[in-house]
C-alpha atoms as a PDB file:
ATOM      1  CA  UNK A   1      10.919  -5.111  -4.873  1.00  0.00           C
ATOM      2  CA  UNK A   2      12.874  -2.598  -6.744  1.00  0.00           C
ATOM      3  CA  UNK A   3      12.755   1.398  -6.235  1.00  0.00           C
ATOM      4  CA  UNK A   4      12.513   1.622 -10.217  1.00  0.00           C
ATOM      5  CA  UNK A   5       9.191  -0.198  -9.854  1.00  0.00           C
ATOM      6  CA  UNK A   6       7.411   1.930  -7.302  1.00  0.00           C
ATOM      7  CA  UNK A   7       3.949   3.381  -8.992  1.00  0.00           C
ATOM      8  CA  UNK A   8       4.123   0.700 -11.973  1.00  0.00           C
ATOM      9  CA  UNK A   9       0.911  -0.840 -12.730  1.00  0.00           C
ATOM     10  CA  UNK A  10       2.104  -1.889 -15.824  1.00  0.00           C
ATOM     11  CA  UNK A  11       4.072  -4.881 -13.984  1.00  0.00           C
ATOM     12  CA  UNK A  12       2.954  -7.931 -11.563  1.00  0.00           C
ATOM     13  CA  UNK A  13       6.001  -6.491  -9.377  1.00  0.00           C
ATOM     14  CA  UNK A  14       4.877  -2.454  -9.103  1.00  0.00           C
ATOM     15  CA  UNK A  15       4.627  -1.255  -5.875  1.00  0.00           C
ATOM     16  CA  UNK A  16       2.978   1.287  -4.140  1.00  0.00           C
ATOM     17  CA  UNK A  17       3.228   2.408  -0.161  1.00  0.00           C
ATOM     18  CA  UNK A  18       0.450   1.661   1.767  1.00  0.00           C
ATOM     19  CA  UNK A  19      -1.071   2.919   4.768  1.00  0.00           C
ATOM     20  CA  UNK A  20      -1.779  -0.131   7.470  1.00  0.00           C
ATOM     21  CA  UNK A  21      -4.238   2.280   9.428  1.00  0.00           C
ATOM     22  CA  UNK A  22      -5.939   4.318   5.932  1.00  0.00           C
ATOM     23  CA  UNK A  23      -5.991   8.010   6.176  1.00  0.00           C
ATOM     24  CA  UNK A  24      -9.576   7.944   6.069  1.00  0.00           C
ATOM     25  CA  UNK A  25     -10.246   6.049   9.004  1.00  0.00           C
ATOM     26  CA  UNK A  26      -7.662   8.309  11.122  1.00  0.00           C
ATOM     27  CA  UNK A  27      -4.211   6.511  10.034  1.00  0.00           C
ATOM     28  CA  UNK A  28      -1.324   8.952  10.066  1.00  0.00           C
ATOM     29  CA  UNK A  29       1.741   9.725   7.524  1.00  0.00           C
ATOM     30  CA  UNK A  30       4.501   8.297  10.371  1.00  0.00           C
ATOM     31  CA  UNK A  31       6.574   5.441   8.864  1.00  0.00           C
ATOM     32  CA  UNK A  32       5.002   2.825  11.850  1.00  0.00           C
ATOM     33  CA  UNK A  33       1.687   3.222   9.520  1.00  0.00           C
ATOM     34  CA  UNK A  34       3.305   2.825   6.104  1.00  0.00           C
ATOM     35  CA  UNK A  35       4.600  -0.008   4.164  1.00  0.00           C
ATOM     36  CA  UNK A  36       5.284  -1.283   1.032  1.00  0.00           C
ATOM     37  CA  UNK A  37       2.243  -3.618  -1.243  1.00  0.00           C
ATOM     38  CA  UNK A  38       2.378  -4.581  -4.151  1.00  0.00           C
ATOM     39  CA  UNK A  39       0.134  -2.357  -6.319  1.00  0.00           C
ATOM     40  CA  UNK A  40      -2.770  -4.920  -7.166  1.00  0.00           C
ATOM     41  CA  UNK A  41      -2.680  -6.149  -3.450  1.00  0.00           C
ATOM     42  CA  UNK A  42      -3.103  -2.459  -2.005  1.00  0.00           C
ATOM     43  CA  UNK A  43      -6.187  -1.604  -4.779  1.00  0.00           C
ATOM     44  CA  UNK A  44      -8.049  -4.814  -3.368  1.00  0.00           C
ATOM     45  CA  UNK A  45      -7.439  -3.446   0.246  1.00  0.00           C
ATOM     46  CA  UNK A  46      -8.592   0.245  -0.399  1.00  0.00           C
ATOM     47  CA  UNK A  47      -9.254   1.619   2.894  1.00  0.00           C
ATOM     48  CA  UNK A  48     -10.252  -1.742   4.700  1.00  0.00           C
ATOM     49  CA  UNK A  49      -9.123  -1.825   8.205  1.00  0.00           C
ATOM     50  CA  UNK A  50      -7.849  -4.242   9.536  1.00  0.00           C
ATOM     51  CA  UNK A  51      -6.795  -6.190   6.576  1.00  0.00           C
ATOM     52  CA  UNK A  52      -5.272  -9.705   5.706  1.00  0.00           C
ATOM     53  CA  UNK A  53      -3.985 -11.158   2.698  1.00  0.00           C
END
């Protein structure tokens, strides 16, 4: 992963950060609940909890 890649969905290797725990099932902002995914990998998971690839 590169930082220059973080938010592009134009490229197999975009990025985004995800939350492990979503927000919307009461996941929280603290870096233990974050990583990185790439971006099409973190669309298919949406807020599914828990989650495997």
């Amino acid at each position: 992963m590169k930082y220059s890649e973080h938010g592009d969905t134009n490229t197999k290797y975009g990025w985004e950060i995800d939350h492990i725990k979503p927000s919307s099932k009461g996941g929280s902002d603290n870096l233990d609940n974050l990583q990185p995914m790439y971006w099409e990998n973190n669309r298919k998971k949406s807020d599914t909890f828990p989650w495997s690839c």
